[in-house]
N, C-alpha and C. Protein backbone atom coordinates (compact mmCIF):
# COMPACT_ATOMS: atom_id res chain seq x y z
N UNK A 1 -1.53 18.29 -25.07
CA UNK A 1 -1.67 18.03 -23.63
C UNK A 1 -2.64 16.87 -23.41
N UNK A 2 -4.09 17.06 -22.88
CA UNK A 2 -4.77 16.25 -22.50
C UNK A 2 -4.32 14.58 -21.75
N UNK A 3 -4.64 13.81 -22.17
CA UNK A 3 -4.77 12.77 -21.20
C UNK A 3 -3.18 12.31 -20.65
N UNK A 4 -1.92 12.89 -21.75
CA UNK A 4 -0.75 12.97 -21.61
C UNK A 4 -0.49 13.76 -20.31
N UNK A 5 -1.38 14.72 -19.87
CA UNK A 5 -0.57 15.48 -19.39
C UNK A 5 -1.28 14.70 -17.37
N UNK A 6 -2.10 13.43 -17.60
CA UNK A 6 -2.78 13.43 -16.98
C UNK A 6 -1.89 11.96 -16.16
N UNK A 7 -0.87 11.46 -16.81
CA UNK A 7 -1.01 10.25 -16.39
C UNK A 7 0.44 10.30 -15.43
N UNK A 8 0.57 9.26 -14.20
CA UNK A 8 1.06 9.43 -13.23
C UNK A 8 2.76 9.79 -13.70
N UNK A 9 3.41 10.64 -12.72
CA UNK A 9 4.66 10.71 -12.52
C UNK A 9 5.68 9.63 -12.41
N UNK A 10 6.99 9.57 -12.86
CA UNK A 10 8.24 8.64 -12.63
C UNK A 10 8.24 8.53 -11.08
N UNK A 11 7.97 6.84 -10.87
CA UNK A 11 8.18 6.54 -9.84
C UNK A 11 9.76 5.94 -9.48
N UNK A 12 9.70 7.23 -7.91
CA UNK A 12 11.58 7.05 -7.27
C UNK A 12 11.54 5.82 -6.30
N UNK A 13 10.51 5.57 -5.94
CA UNK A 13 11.12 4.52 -4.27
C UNK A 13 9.81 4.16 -4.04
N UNK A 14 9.29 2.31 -4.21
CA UNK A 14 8.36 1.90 -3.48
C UNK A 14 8.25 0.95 -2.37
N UNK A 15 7.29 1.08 -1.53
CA UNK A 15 7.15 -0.02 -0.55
C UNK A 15 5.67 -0.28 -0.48
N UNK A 16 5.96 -1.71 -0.50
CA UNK A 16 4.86 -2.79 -0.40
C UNK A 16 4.51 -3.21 0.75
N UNK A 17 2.80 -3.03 1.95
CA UNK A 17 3.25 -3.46 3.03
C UNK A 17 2.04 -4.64 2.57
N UNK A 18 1.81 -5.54 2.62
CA UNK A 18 0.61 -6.88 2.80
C UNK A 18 0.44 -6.43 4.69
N UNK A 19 -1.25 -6.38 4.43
CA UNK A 19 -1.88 -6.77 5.50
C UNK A 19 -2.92 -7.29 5.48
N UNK A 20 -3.23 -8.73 5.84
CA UNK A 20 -4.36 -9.54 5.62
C UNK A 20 -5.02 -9.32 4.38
N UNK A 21 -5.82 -8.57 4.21
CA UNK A 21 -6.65 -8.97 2.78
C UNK A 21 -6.48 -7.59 2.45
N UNK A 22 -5.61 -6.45 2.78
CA UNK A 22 -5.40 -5.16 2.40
C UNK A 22 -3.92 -5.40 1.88
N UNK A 23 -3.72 -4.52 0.76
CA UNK A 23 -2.15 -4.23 0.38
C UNK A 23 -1.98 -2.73 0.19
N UNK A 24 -1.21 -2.38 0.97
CA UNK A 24 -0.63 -1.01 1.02
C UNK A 24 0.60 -0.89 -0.40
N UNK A 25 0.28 0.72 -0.56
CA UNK A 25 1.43 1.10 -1.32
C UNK A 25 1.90 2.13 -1.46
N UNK A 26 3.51 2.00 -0.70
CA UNK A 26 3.89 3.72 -0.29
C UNK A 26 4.67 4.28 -0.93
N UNK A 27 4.55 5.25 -2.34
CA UNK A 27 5.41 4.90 -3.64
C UNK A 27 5.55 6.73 -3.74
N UNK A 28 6.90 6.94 -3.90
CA UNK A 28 7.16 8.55 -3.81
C UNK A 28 7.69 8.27 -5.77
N UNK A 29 7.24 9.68 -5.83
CA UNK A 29 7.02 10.08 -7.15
C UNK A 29 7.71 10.71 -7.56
N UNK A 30 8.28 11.65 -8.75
CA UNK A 30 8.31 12.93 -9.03
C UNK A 30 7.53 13.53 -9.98
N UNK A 31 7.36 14.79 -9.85
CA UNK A 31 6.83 15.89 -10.84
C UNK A 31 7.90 16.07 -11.63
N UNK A 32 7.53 16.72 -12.75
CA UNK A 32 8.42 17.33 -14.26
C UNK A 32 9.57 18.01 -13.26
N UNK A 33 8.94 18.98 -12.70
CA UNK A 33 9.87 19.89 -11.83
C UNK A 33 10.77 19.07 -10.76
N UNK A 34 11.13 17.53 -10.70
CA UNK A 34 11.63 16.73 -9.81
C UNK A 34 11.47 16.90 -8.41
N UNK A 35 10.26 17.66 -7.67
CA UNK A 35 9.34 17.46 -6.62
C UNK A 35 8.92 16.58 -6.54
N UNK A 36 9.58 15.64 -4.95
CA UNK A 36 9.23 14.55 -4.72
C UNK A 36 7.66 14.76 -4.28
N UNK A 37 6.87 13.25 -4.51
CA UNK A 37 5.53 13.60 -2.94
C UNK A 37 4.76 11.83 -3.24
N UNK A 38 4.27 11.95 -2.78
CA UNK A 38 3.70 10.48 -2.09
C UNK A 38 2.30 10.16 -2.59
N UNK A 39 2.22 9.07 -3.27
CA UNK A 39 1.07 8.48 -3.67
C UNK A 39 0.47 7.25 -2.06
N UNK A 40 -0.25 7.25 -1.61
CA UNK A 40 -0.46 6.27 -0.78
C UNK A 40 -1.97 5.36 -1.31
N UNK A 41 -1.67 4.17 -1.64
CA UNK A 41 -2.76 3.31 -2.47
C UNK A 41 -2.90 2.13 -1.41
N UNK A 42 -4.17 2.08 -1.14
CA UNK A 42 -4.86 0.51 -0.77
C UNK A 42 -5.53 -0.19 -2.14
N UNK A 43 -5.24 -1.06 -2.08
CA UNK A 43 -5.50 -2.43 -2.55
C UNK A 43 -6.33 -3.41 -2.26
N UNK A 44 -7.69 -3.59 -2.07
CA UNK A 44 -8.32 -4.49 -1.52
C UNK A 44 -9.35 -5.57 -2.88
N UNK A 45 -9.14 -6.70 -2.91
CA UNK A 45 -9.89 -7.90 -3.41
C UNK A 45 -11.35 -7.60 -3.43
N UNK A 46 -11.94 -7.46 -4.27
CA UNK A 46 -13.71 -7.09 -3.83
C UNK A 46 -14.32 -8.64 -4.06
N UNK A 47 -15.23 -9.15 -2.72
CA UNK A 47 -15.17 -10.41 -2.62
C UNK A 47 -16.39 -10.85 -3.54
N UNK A 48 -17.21 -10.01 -4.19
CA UNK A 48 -18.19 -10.30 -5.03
C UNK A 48 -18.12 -10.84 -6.63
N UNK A 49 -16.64 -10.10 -7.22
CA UNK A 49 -16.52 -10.56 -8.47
C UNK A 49 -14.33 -10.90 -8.17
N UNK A 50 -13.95 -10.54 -7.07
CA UNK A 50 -12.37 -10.68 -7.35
C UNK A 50 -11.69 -9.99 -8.00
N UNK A 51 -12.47 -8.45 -8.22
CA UNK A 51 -11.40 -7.37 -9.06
C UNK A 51 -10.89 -6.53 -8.05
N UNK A 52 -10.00 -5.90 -8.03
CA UNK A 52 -9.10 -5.45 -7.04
C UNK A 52 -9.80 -4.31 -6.75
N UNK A 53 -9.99 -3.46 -5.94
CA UNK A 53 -10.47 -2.04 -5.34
C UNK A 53 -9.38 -1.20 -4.90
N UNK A 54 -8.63 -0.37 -5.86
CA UNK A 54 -7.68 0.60 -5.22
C UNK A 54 -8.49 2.06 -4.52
N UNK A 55 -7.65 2.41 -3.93
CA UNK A 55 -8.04 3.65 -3.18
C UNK A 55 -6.45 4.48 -2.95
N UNK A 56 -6.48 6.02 -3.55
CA UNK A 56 -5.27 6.34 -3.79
C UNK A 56 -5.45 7.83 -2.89
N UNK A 57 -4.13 8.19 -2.39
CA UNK A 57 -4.63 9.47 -1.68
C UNK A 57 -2.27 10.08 -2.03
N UNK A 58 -2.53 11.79 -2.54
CA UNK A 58 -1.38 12.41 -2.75
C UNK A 58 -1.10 12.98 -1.48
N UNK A 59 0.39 12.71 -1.10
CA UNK A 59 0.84 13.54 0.04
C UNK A 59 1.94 14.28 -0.58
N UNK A 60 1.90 15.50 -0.19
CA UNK A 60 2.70 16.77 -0.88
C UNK A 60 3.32 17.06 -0.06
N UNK A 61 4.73 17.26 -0.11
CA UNK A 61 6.07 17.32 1.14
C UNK A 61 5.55 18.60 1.92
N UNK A 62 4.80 19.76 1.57
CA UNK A 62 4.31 20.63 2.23
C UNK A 62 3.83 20.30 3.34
N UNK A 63 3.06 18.87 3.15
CA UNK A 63 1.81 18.64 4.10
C UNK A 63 2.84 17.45 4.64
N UNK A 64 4.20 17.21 5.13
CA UNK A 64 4.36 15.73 5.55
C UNK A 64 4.10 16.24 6.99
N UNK A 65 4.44 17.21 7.62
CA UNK A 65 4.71 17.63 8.69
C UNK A 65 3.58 17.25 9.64
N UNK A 66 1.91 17.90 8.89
CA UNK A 66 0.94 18.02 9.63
C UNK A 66 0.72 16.56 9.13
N UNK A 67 0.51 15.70 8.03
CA UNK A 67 -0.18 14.78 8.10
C UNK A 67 0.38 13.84 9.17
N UNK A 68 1.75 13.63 9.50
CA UNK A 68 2.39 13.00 10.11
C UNK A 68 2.33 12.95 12.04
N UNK A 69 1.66 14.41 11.52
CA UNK A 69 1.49 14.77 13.82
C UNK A 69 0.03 14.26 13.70
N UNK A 70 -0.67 13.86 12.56
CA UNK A 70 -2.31 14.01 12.79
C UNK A 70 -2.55 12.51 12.59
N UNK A 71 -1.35 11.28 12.05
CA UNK A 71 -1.59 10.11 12.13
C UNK A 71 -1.00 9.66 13.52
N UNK A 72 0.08 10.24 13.60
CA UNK A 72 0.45 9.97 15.49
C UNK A 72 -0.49 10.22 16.16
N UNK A 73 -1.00 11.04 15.75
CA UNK A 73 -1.88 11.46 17.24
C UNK A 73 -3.09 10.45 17.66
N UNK A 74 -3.71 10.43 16.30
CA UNK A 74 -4.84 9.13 16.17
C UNK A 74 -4.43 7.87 16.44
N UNK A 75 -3.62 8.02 15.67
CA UNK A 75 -2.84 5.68 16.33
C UNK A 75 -2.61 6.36 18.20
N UNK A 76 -1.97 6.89 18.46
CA UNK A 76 -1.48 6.96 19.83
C UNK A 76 -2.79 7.20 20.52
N UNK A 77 -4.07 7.79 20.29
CA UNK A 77 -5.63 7.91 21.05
C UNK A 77 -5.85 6.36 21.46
N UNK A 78 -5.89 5.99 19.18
CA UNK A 78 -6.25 4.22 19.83
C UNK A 78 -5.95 3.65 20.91
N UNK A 79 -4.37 3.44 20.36
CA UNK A 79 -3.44 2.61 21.51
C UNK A 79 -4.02 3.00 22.86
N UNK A 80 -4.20 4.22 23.38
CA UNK A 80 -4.18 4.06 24.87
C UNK A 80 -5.67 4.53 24.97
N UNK A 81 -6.78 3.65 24.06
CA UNK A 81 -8.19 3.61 24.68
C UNK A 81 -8.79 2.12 24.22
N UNK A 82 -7.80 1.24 23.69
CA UNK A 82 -7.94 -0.20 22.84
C UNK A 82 -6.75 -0.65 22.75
N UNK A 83 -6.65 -2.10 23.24
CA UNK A 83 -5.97 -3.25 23.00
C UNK A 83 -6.04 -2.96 21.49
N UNK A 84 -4.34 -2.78 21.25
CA UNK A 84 -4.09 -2.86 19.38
C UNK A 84 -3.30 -4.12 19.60
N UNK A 85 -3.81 -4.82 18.74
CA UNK A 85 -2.85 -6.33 18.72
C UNK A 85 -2.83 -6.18 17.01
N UNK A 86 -1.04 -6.17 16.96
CA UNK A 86 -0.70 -5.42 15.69
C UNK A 86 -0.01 -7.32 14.95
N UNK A 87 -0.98 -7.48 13.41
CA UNK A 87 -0.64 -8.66 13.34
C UNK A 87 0.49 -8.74 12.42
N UNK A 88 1.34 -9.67 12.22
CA UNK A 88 2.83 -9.76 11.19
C UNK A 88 1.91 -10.90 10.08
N UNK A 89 1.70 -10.82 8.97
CA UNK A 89 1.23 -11.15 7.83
C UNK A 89 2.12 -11.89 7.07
N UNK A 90 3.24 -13.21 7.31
CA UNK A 90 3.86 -13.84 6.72
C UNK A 90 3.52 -15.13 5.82
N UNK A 91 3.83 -15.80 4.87
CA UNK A 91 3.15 -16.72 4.54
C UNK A 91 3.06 -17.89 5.16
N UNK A 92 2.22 -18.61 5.05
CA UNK A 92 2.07 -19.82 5.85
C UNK A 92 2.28 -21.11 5.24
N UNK A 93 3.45 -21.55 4.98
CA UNK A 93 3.90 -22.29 4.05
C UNK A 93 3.85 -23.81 4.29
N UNK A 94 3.09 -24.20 5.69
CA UNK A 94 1.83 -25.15 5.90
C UNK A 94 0.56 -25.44 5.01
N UNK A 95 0.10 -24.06 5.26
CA UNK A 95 -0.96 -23.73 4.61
C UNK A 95 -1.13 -24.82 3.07
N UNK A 96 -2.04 -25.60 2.58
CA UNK A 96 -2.50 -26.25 1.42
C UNK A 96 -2.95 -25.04 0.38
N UNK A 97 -3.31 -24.03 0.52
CA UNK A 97 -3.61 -22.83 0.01
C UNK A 97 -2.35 -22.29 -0.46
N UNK A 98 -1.50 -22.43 0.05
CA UNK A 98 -0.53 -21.75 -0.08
C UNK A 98 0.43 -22.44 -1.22
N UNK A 99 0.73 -23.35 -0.61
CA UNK A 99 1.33 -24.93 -1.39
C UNK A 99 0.50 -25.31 -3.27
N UNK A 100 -0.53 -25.12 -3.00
CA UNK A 100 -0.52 -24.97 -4.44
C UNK A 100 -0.49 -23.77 -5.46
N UNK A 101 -0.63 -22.72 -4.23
CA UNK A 101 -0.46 -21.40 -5.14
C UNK A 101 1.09 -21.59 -5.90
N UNK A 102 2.32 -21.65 -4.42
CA UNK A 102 3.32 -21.61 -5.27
C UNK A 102 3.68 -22.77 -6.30
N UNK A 103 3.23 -23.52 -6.05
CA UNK A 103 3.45 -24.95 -6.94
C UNK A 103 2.96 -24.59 -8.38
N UNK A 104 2.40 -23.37 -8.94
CA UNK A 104 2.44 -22.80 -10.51
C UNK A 104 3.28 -22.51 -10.65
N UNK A 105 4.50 -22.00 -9.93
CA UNK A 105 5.57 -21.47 -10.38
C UNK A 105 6.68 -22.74 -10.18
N UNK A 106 6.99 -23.76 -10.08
CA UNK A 106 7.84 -24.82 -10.02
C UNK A 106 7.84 -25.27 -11.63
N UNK A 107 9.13 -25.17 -12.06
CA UNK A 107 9.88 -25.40 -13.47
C UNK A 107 10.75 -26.69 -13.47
N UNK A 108 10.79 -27.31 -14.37
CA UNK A 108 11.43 -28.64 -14.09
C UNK A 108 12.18 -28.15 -15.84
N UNK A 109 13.84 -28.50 -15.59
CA UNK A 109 14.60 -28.26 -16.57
C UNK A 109 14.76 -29.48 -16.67
C-alpha cells in the first residue's frame, strides 16, 4: 500500500478556466470503485520566487447539492450588495509581452 495507495485517481473530464493571474481547475476523477467527484485546484504564480502555489479542495457527489446552493447563495449576496464587473481574460495579441512569448514556439521548416 503506502504512498501507492496515496496518489491521485484517473482523471475523466477537465476544465481549465484562466483568470488574470489565477488558473482554475475543474477536473472530475474516479475512485477504484468508479465514483465520480471533483478535485477543484487554484493555481496562482507566487510573485517572490515564480513557483506556482496550488490550492486543491475534493467535492464528493454527496455534497454537490449543498455546496452548489451555498456558492449561489454567496455570489448572488455579492451581486446584489456590489457592482461585480465580471472580466473575460483573452489574450492580447497586441500585447509585446505576448508577441514574444508566442514567438518561442514559431518553427521554420
Amino acid at each position: 500500500m503506502g504512498d501507492f495507495e496515496n496518489k491521485e485517481r484517473e482523471e475523466v473530464f477537465s476544465k481549465k478556466v484562466r483568470a488574470g493571474k489565477r488558473t482554475y481547475f475543474f477536473d472530475v476523477k474516479a475512485t477504484r470503485s468508479n465514483d465520480y467527484y471533483i478535485t477543484i485546484t487554484e493555481s496562482k504564480k507566487r510573485f517572490e520566487d515564480g513557483q506556482f502555489i496550488k490550492h486543491k479542495i475534493f467535492l464528493y457527489k454527496e455534497d454537490f447539492e449543498k455546496f452548489a446552493e451555498g456558492l449561489t447563495d454567496v455570489v448572488e449576496y455579492i451581486k446584489s450588495n456590489q457592482e461585480v464587473v465580471e472580466k473575460r481574460y483573452e489574450p492580447n495579441f497586441e500585447d509585446p509581452a505576448y508577441a514574444s512569448e508566442s514567438s518561442k514556439d514559431d518553427f521554420s521548416f
